[in-house]
Protein backbone atom coordinates (compact mmCIF):
# COMPACT_ATOMS: atom_id res chain seq x y z
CA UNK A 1 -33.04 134.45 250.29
CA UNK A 2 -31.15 134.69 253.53
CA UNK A 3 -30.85 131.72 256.32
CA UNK A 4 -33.55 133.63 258.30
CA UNK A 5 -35.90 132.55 255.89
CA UNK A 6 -37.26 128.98 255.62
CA UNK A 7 -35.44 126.15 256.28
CA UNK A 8 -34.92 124.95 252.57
CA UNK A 9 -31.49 123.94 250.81
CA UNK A 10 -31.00 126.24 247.63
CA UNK A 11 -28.71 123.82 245.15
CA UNK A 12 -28.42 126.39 242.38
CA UNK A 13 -30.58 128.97 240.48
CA UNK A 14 -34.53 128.06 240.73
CA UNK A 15 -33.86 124.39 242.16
CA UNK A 16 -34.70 123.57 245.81
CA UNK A 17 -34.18 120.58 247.77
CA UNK A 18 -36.98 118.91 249.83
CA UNK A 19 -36.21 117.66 253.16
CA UNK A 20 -36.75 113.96 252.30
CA UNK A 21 -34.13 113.25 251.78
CA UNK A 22 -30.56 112.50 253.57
CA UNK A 23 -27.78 114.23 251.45
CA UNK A 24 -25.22 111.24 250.33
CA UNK A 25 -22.49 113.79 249.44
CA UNK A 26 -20.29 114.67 252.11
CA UNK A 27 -18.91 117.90 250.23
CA UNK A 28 -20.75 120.15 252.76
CA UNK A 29 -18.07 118.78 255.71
CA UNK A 30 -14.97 120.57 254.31
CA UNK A 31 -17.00 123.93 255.28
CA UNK A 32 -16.60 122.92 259.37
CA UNK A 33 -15.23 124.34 261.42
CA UNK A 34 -16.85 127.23 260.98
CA UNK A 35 -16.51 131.06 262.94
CA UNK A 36 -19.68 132.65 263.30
CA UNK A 37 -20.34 136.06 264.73
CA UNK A 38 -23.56 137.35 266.41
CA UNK A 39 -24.39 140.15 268.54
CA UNK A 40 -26.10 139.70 272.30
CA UNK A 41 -29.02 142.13 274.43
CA UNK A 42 -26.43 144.13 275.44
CA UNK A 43 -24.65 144.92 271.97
CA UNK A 44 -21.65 143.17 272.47
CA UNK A 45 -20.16 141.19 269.28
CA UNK A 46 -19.87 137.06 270.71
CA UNK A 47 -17.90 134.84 268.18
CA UNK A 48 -18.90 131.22 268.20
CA UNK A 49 -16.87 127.89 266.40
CA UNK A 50 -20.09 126.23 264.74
CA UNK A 51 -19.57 122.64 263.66
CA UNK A 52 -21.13 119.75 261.97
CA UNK A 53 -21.60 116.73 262.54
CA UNK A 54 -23.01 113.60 260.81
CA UNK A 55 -24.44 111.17 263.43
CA UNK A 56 -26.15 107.82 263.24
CA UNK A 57 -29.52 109.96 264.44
CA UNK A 58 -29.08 112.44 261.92
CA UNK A 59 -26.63 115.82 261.89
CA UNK A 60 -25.70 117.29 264.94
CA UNK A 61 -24.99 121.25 264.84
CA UNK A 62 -22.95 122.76 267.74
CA UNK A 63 -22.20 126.35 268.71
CA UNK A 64 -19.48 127.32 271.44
CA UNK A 65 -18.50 130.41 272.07
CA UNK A 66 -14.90 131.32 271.32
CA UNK A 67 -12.42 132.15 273.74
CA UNK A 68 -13.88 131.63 276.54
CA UNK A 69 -13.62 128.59 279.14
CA UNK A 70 -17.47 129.10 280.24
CA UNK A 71 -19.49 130.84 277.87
CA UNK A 72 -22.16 130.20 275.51
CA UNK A 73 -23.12 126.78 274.00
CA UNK A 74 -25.37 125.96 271.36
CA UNK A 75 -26.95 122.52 270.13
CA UNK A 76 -29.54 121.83 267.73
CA UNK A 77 -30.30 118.38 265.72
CA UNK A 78 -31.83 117.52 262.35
CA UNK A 79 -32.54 114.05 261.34
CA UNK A 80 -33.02 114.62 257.25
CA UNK A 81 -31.00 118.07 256.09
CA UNK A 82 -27.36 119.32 257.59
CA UNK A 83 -29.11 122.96 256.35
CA UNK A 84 -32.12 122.63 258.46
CA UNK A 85 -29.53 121.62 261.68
CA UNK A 86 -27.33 124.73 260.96
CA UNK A 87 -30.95 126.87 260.38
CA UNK A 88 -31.88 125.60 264.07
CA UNK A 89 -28.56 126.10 265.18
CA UNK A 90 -28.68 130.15 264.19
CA UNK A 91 -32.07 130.32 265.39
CA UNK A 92 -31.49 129.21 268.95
CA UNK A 93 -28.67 131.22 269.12
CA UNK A 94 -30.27 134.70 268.01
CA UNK A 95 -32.93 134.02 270.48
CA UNK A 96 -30.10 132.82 273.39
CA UNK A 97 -28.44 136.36 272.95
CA UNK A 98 -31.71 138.63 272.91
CA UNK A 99 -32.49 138.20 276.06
CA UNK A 100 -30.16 138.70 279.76
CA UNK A 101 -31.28 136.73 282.33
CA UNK A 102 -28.00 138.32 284.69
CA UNK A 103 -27.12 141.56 286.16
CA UNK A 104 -24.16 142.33 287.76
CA UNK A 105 -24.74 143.78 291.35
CA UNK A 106 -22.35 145.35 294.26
CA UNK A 107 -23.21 141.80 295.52
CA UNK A 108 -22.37 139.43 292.88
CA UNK A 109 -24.82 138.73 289.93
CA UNK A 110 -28.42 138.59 290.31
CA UNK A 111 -31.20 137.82 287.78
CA UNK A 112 -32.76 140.76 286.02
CA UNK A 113 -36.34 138.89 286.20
CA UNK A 114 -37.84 135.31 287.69
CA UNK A 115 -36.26 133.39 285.27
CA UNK A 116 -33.46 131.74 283.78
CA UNK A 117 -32.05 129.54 280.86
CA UNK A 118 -28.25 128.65 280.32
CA UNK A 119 -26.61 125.29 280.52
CA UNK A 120 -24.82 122.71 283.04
CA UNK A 121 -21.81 122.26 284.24
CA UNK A 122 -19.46 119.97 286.37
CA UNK A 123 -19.38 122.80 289.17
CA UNK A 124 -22.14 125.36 288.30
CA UNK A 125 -24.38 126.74 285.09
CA UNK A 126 -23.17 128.82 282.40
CA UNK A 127 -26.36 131.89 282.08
CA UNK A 128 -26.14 135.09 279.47
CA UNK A 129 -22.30 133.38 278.69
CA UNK A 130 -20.93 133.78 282.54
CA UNK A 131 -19.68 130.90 284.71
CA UNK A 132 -22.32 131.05 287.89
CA UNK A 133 -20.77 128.37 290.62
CA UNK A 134 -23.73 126.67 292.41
CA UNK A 135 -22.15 128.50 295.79
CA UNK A 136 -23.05 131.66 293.94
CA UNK A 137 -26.69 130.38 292.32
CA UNK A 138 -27.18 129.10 295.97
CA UNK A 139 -26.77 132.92 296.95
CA UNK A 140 -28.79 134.28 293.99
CA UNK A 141 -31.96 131.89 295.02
CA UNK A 142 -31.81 132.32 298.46
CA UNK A 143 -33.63 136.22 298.02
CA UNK A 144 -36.73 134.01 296.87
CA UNK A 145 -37.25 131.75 299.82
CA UNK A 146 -40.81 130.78 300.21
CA UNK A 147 -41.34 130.95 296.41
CA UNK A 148 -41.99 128.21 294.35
CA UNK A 149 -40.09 127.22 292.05
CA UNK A 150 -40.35 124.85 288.76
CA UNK A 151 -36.68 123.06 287.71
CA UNK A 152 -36.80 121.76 284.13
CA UNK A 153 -33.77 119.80 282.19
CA UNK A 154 -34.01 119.40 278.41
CA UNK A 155 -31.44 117.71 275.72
CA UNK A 156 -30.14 120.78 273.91
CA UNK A 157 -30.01 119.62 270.60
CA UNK A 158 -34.02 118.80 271.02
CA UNK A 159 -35.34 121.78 272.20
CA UNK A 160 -37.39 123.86 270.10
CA UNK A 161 -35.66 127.34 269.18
């Protein structure tokens, strides 16, 4: 069985654990930090620190991207199973990498279709791993003036992968 399958805890040969319950053991903490290494649209290798956390609403997984002051960042939450948190975790960040949202242009970046997902930032939004101020987002939008367009902020540890 591999983690892309389903979202179950294997404890040892033929035994499974149900999500019903909370896990009481805290054994499973001295394997965080973690390095994890995935590969994006464009075939590039992107190493992220994954971590753990056990929260008062349940365990927390986070994914940032290493070495880099603005790149990728990964949330996802589980209120039962620290497995099913980390499963999350891996699936929102295959599907983060499969698709680029950027291009890089003789004028700066620009998106490579009518859409975009990434995540805030004190001065701009972090898109496909690169640092986009909102001077230069201001520049990217302003080729769609008279468009529409629909603005939606969502707790990333909640959203569905």
């Amino acid at each position: 069985m591999t983690m892309d399958d389903e979202p179950h805890d294997w404890i040892g040969d033929d035994d499974w654990i149900d999500d019903d319950d909370r896990i009481d053991d805290d054994d499973w903490l001295d394997e965080f930090p973690m390095v994890e290494t995935y590969t994006d649209s464009a075939g590039n290798r992107r190493e992220f620190d994954v971590d753990l956390f056990d929260t008062p609403g349940g365990y927390l997984a986070t994914a940032r991207e290493r070495d880099r002051e603005h790149g990728y960042e990964f949330q996802a939450m589980a209120e039962v199973r620290p497995s099913r948190a980390l499963w999350t975790l891996r699936t929102k960040i295959r599907k983060g990498l499969a698709i680029r949202y950027l291009e890089r242009t003789e004028f700066g970046w620009d998106f490579t279709h009518d859409e975009a997902e990434g995540h805030i930032e004190l001065d701009g939004l972090v898109i496909d791993g690169e640092f986009i101020p909102f001077e230069e987002l201001a520049r990217m939008l302003a080729v769609y003036e008279g468009f529409r367009l629909r603005l939606q902020i969502t707790d990333a540890s909640r959203e569905d992968p």
